[in-house]
ModelCIF file with pLDDT and N, C-alpha, C, O atoms, coordinates in Angstrom:
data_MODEL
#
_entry.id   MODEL 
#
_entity.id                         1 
_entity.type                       polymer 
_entity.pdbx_number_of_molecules   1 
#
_entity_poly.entity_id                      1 
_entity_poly.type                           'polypeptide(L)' 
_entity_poly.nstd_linkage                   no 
_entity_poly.nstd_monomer                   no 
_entity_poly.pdbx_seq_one_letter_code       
;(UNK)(UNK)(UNK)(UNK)(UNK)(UNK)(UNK)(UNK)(UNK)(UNK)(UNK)(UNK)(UNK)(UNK)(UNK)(UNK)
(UNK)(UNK)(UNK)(UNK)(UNK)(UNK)(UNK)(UNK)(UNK)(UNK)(UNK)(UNK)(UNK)(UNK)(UNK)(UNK)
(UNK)(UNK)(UNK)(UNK)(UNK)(UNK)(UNK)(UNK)(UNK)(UNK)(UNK)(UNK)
;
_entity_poly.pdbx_seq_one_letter_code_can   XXXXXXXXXXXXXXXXXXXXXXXXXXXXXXXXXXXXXXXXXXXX 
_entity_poly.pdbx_strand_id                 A 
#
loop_
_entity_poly_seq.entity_id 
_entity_poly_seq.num 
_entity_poly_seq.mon_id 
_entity_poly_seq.hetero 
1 1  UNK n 
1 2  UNK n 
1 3  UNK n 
1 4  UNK n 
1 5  UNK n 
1 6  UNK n 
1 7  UNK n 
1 8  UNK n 
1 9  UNK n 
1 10 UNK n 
1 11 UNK n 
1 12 UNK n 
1 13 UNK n 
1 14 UNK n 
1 15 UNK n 
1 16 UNK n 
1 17 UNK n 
1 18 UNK n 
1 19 UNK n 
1 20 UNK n 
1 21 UNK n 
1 22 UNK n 
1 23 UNK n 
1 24 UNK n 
1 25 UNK n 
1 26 UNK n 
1 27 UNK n 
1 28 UNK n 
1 29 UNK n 
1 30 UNK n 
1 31 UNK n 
1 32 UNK n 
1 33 UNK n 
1 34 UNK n 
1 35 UNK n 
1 36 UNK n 
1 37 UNK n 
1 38 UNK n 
1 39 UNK n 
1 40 UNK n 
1 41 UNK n 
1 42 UNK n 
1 43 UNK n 
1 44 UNK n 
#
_struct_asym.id          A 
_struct_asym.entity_id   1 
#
loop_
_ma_qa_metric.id 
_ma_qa_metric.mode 
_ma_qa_metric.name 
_ma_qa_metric.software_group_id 
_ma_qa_metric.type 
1 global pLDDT . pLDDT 
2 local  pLDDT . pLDDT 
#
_ma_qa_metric_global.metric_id      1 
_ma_qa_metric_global.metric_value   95.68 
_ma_qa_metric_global.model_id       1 
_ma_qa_metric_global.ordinal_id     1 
#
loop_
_ma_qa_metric_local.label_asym_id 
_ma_qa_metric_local.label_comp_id 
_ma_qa_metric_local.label_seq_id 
_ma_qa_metric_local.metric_id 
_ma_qa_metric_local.metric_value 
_ma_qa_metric_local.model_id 
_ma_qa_metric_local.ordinal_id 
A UNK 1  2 97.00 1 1  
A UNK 2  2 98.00 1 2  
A UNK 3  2 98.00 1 3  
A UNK 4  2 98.00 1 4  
A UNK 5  2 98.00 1 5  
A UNK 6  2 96.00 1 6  
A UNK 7  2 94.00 1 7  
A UNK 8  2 96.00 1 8  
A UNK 9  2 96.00 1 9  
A UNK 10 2 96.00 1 10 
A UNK 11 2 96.00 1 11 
A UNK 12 2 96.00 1 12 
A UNK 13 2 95.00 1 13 
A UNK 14 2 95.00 1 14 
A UNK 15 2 95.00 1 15 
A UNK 16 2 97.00 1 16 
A UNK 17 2 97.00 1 17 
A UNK 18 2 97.00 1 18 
A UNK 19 2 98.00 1 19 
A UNK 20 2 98.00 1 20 
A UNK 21 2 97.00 1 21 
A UNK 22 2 97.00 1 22 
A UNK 23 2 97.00 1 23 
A UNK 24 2 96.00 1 24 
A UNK 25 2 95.00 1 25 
A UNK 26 2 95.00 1 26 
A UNK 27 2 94.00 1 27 
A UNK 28 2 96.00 1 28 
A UNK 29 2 97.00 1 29 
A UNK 30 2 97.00 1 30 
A UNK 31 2 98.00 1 31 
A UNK 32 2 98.00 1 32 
A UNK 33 2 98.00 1 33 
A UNK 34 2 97.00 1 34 
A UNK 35 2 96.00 1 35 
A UNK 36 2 92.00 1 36 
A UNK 37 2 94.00 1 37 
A UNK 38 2 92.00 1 38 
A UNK 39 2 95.00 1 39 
A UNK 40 2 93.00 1 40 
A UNK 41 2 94.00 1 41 
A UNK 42 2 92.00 1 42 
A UNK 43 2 91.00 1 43 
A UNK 44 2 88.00 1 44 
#
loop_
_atom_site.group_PDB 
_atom_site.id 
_atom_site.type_symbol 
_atom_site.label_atom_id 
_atom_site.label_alt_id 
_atom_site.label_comp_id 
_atom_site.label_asym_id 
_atom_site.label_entity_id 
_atom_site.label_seq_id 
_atom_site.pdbx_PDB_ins_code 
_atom_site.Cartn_x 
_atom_site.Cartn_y 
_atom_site.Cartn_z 
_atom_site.occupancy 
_atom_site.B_iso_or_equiv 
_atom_site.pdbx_formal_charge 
_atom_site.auth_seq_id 
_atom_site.auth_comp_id 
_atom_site.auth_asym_id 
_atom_site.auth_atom_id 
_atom_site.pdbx_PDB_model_num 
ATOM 1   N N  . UNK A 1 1  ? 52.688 3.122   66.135 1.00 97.00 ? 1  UNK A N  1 
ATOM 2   C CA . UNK A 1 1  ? 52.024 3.389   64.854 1.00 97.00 ? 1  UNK A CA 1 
ATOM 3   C C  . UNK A 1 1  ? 52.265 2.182   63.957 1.00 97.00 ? 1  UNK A C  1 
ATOM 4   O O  . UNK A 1 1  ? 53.315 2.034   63.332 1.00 97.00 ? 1  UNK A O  1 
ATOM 5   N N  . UNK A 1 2  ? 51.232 1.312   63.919 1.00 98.00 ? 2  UNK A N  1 
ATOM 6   C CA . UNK A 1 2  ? 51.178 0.051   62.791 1.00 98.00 ? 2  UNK A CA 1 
ATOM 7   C C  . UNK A 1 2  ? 50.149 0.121   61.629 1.00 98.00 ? 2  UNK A C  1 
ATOM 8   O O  . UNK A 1 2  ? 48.990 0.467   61.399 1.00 98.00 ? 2  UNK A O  1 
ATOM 9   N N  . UNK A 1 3  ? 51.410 -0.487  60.941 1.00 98.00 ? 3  UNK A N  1 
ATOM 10  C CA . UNK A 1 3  ? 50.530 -0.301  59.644 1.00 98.00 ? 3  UNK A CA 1 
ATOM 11  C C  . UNK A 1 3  ? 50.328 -1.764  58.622 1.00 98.00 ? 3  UNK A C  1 
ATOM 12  O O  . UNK A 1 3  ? 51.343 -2.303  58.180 1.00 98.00 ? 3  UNK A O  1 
ATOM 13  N N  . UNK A 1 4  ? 49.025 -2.298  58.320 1.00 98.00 ? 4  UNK A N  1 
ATOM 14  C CA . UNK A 1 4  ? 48.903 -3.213  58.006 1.00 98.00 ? 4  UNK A CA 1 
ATOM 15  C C  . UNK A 1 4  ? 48.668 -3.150  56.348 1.00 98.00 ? 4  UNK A C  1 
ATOM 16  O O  . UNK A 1 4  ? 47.941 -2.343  55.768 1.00 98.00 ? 4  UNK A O  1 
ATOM 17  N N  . UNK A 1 5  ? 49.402 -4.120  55.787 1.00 98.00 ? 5  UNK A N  1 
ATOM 18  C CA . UNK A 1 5  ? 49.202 -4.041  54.275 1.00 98.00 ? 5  UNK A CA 1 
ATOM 19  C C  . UNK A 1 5  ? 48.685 -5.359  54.272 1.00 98.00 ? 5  UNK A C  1 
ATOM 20  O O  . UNK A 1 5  ? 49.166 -6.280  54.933 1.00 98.00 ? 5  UNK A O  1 
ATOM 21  N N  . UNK A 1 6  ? 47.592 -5.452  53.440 1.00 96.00 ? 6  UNK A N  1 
ATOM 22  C CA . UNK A 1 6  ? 46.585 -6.777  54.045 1.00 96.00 ? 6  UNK A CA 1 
ATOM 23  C C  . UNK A 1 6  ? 45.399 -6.413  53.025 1.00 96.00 ? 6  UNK A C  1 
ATOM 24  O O  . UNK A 1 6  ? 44.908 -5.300  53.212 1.00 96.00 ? 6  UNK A O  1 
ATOM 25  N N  . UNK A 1 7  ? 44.815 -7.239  51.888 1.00 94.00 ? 7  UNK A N  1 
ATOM 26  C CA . UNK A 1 7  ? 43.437 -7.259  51.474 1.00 94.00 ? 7  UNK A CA 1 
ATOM 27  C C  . UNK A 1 7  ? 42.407 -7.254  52.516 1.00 94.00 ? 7  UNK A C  1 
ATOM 28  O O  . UNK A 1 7  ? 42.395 -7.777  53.630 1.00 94.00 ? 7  UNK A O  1 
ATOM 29  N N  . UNK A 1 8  ? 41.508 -6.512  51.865 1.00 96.00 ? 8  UNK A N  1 
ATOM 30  C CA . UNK A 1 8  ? 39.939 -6.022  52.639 1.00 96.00 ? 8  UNK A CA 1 
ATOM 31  C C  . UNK A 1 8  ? 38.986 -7.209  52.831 1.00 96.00 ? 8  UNK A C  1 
ATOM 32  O O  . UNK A 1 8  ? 38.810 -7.973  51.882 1.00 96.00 ? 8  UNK A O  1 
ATOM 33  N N  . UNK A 1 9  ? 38.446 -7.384  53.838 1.00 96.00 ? 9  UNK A N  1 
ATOM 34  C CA . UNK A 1 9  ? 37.412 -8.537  53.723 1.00 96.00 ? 9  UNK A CA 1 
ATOM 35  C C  . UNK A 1 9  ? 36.057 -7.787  54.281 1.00 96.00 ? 9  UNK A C  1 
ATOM 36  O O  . UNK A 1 9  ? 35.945 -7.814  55.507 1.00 96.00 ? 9  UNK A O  1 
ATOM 37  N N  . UNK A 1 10 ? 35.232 -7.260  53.702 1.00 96.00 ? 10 UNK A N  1 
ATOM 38  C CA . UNK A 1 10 ? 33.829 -6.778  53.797 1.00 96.00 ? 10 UNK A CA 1 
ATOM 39  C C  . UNK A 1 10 ? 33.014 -6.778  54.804 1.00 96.00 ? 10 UNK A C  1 
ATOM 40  O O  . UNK A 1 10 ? 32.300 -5.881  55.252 1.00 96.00 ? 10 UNK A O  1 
ATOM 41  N N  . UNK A 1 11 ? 33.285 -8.601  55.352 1.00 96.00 ? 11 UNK A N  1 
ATOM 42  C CA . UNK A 1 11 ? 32.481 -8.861  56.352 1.00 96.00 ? 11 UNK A CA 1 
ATOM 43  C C  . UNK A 1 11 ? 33.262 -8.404  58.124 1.00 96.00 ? 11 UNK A C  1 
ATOM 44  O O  . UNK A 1 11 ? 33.038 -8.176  59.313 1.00 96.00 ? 11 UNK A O  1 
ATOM 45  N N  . UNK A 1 12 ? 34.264 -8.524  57.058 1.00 96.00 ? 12 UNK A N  1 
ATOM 46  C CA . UNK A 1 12 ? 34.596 -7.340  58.816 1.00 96.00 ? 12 UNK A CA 1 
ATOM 47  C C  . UNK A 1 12 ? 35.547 -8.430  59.575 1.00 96.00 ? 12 UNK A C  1 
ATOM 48  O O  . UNK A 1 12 ? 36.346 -8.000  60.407 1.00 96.00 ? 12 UNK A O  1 
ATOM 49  N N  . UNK A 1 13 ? 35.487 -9.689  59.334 1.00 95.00 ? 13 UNK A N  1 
ATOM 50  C CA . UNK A 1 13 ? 36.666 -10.582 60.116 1.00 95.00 ? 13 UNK A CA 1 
ATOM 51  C C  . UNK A 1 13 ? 37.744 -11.193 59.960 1.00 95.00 ? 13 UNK A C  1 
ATOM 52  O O  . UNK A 1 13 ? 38.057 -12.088 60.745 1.00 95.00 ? 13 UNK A O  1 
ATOM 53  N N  . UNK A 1 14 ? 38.546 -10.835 58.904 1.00 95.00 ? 14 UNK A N  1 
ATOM 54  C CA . UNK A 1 14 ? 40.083 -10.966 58.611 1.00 95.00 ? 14 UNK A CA 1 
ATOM 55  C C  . UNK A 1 14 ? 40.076 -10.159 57.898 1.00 95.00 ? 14 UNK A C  1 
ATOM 56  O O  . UNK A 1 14 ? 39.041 -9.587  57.556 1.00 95.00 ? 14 UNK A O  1 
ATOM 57  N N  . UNK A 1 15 ? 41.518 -9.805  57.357 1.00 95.00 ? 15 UNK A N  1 
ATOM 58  C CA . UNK A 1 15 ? 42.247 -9.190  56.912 1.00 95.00 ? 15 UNK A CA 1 
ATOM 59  C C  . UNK A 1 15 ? 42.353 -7.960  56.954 1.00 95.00 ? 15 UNK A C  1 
ATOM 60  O O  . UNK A 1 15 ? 42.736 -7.810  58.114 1.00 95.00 ? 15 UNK A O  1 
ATOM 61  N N  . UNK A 1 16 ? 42.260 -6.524  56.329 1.00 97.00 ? 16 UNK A N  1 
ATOM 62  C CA . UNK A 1 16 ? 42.523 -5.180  57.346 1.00 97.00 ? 16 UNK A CA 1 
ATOM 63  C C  . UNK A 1 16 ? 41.353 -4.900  57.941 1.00 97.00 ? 16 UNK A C  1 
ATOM 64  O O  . UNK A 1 16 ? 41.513 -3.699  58.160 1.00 97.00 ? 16 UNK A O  1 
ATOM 65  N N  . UNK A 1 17 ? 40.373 -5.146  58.323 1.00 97.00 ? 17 UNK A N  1 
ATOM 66  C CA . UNK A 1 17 ? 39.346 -5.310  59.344 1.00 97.00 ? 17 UNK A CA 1 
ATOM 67  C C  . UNK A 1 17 ? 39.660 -5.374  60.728 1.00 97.00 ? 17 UNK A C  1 
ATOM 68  O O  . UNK A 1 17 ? 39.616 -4.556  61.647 1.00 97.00 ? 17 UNK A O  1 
ATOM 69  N N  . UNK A 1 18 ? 40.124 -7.050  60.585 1.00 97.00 ? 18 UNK A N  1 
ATOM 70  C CA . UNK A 1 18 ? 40.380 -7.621  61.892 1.00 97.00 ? 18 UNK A CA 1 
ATOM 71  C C  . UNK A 1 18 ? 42.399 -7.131  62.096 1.00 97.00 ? 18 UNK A C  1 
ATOM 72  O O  . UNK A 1 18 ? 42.943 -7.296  63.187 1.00 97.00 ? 18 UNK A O  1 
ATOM 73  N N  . UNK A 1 19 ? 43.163 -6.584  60.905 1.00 98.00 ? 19 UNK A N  1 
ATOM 74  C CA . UNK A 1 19 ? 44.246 -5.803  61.449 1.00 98.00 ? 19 UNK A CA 1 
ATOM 75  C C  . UNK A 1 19 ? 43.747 -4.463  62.304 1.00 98.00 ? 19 UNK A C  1 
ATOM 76  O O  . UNK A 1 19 ? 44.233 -4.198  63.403 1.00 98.00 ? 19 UNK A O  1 
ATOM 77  N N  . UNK A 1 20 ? 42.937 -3.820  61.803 1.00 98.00 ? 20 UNK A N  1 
ATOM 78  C CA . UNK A 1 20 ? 42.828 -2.727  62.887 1.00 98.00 ? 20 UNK A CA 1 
ATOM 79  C C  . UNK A 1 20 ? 42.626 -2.894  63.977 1.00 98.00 ? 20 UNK A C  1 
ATOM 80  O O  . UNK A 1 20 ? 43.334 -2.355  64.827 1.00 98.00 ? 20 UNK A O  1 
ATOM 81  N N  . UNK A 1 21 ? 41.330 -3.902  64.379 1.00 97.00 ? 21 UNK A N  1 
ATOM 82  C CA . UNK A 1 21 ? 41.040 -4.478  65.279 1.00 97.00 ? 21 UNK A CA 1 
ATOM 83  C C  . UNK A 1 21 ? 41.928 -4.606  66.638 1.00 97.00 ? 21 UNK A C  1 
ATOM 84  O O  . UNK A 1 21 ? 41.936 -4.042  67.732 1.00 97.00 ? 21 UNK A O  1 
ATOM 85  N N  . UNK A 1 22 ? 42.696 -5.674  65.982 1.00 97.00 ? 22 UNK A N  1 
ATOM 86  C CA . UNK A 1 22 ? 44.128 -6.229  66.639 1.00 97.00 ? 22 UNK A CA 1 
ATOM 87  C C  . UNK A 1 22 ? 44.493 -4.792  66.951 1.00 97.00 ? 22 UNK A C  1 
ATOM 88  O O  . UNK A 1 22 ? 43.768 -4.191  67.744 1.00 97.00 ? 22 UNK A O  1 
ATOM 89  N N  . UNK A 1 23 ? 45.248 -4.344  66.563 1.00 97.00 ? 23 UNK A N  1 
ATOM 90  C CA . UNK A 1 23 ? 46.297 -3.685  66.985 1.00 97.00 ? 23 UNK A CA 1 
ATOM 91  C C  . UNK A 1 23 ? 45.566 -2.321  68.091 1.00 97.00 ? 23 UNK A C  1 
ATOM 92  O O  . UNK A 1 23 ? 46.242 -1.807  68.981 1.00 97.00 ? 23 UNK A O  1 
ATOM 93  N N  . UNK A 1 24 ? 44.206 -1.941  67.825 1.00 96.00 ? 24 UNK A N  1 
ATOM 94  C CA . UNK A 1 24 ? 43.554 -0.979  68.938 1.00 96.00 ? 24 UNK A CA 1 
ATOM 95  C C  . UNK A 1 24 ? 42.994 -1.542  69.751 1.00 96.00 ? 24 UNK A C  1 
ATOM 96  O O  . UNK A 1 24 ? 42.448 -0.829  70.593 1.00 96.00 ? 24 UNK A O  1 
ATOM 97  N N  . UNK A 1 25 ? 42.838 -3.221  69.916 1.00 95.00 ? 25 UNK A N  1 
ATOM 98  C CA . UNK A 1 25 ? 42.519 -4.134  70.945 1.00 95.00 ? 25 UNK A CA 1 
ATOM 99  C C  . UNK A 1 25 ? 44.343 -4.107  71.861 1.00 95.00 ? 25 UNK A C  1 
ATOM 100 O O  . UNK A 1 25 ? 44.402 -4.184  73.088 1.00 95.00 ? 25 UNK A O  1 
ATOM 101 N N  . UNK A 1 26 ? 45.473 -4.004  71.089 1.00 95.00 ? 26 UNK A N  1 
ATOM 102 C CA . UNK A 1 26 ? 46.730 -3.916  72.290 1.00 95.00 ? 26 UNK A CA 1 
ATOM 103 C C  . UNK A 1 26 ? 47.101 -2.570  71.811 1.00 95.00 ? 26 UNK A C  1 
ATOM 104 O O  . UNK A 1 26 ? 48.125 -2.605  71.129 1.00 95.00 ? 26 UNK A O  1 
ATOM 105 N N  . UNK A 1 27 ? 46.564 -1.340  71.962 1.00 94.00 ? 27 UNK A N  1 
ATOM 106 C CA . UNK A 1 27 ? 46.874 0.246   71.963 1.00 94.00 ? 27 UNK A CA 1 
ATOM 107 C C  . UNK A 1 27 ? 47.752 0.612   70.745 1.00 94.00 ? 27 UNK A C  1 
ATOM 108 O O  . UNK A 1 27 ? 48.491 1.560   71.008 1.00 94.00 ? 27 UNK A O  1 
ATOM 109 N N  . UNK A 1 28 ? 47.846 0.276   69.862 1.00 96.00 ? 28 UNK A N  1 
ATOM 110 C CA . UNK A 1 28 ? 48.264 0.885   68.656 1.00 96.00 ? 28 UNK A CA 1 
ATOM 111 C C  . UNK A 1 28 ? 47.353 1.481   67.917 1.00 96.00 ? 28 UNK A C  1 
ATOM 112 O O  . UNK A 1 28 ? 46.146 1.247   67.869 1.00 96.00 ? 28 UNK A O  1 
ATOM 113 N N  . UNK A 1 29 ? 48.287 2.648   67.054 1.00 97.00 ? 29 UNK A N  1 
ATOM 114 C CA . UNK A 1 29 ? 47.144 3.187   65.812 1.00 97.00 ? 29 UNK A CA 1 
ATOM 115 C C  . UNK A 1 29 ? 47.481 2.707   64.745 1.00 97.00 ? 29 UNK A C  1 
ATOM 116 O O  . UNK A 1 29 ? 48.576 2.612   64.190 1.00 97.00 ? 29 UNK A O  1 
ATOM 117 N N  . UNK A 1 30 ? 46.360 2.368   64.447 1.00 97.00 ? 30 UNK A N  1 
ATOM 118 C CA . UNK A 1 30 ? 46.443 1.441   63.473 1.00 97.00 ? 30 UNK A CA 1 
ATOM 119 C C  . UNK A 1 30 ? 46.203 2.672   61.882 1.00 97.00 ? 30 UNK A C  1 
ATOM 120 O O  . UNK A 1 30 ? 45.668 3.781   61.878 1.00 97.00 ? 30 UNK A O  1 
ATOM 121 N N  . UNK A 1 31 ? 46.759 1.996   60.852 1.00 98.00 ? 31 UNK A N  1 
ATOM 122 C CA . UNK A 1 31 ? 46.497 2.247   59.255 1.00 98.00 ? 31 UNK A CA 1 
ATOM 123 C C  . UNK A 1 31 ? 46.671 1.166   58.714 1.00 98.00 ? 31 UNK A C  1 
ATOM 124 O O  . UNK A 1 31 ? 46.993 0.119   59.275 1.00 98.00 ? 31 UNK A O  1 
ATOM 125 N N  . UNK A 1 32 ? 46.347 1.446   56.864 1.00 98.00 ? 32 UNK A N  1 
ATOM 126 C CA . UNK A 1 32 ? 45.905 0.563   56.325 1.00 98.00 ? 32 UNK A CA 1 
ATOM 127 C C  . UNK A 1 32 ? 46.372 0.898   54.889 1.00 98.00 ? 32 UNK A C  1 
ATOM 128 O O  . UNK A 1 32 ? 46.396 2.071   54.516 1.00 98.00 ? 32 UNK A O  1 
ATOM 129 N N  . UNK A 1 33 ? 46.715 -0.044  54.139 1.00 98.00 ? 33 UNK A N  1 
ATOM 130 C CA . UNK A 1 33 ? 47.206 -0.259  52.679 1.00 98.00 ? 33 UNK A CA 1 
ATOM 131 C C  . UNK A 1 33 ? 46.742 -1.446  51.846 1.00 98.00 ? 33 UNK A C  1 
ATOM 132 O O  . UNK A 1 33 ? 47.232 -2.571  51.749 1.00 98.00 ? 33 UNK A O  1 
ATOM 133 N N  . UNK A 1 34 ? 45.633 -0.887  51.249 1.00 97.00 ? 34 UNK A N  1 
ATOM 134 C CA . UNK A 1 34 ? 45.267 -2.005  50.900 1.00 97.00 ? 34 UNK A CA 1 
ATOM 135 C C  . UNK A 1 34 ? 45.726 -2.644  49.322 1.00 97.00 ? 34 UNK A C  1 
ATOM 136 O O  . UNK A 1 34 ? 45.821 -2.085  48.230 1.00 97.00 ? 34 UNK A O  1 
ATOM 137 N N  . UNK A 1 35 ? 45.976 -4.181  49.785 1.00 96.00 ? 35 UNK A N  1 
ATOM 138 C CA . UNK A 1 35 ? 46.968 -4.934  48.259 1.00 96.00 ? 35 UNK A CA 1 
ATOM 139 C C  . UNK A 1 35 ? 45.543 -5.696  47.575 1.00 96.00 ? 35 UNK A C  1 
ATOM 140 O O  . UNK A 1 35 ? 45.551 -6.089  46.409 1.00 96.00 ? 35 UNK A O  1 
ATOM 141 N N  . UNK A 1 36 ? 44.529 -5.817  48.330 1.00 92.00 ? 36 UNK A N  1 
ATOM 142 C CA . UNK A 1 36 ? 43.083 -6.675  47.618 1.00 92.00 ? 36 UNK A CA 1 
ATOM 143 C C  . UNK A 1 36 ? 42.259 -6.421  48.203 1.00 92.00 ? 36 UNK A C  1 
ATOM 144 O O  . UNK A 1 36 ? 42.195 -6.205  49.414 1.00 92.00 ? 36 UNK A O  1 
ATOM 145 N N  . UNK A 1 37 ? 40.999 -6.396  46.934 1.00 94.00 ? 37 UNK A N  1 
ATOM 146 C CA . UNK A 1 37 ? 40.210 -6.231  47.368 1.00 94.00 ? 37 UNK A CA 1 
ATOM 147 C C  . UNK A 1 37 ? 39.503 -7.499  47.687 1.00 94.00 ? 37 UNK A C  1 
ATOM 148 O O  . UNK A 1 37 ? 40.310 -8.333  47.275 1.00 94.00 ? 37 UNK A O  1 
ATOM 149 N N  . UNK A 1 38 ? 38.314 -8.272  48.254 1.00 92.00 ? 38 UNK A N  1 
ATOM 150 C CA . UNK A 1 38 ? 37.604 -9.451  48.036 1.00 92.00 ? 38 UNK A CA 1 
ATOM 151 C C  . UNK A 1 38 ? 36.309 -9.507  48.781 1.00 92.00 ? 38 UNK A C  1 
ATOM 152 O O  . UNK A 1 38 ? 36.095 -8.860  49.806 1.00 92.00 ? 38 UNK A O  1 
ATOM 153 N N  . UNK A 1 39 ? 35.325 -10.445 48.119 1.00 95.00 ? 39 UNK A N  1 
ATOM 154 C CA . UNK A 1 39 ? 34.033 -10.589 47.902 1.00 95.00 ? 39 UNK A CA 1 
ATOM 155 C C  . UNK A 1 39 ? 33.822 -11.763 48.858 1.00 95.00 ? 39 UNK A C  1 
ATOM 156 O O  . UNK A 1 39 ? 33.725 -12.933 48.488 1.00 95.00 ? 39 UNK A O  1 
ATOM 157 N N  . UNK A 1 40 ? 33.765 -11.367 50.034 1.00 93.00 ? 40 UNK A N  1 
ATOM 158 C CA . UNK A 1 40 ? 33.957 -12.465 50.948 1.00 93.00 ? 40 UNK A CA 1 
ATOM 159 C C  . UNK A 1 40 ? 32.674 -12.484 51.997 1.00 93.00 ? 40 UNK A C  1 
ATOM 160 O O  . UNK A 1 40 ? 32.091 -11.401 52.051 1.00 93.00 ? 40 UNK A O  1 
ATOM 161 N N  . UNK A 1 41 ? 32.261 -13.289 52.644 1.00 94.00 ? 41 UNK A N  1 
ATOM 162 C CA . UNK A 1 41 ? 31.572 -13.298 54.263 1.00 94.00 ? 41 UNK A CA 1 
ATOM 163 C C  . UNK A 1 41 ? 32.073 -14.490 54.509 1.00 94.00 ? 41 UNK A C  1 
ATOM 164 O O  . UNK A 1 41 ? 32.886 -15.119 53.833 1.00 94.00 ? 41 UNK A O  1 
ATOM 165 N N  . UNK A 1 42 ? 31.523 -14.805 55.576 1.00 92.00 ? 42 UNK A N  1 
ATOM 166 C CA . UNK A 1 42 ? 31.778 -16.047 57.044 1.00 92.00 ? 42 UNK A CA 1 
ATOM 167 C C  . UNK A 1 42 ? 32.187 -17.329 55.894 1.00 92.00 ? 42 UNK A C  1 
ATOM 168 O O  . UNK A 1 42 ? 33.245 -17.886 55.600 1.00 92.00 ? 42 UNK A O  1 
ATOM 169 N N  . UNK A 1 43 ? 30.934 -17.447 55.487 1.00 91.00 ? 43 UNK A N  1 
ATOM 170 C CA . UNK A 1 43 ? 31.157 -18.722 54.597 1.00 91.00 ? 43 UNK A CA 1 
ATOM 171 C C  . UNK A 1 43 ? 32.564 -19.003 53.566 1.00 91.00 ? 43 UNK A C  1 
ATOM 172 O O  . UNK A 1 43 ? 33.103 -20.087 53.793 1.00 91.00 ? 43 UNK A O  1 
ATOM 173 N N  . UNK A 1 44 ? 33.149 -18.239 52.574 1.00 88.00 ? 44 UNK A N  1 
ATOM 174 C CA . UNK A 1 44 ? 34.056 -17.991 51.838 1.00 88.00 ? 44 UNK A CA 1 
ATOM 175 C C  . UNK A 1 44 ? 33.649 -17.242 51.073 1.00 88.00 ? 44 UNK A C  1 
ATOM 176 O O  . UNK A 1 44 ? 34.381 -16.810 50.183 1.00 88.00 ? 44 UNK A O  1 
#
């Protein structure tokens, strides 16, 4: 049971996105706490 405290990134590829990701890509359950929010995609 992991739990990631990590700002949100929208587009889906870092931060608790890509933590859930991770951790149910190597069999953990994943949760989430989020410390930021941000207005992000690919570009910045």
């Amino acid at each position: 049971r992991v739990l990631a405290i990590a700002g949100s990134d929208p587009s889906g590829g870092a931060g608790i996105q890509a933590d859930l990701k991770s951790i149910a890509a190597h069999g953990g359950y994943g949760m989430a706490a989020i410390t930021a929010l941000t207005a992000q995609n690919t570009t910045g």
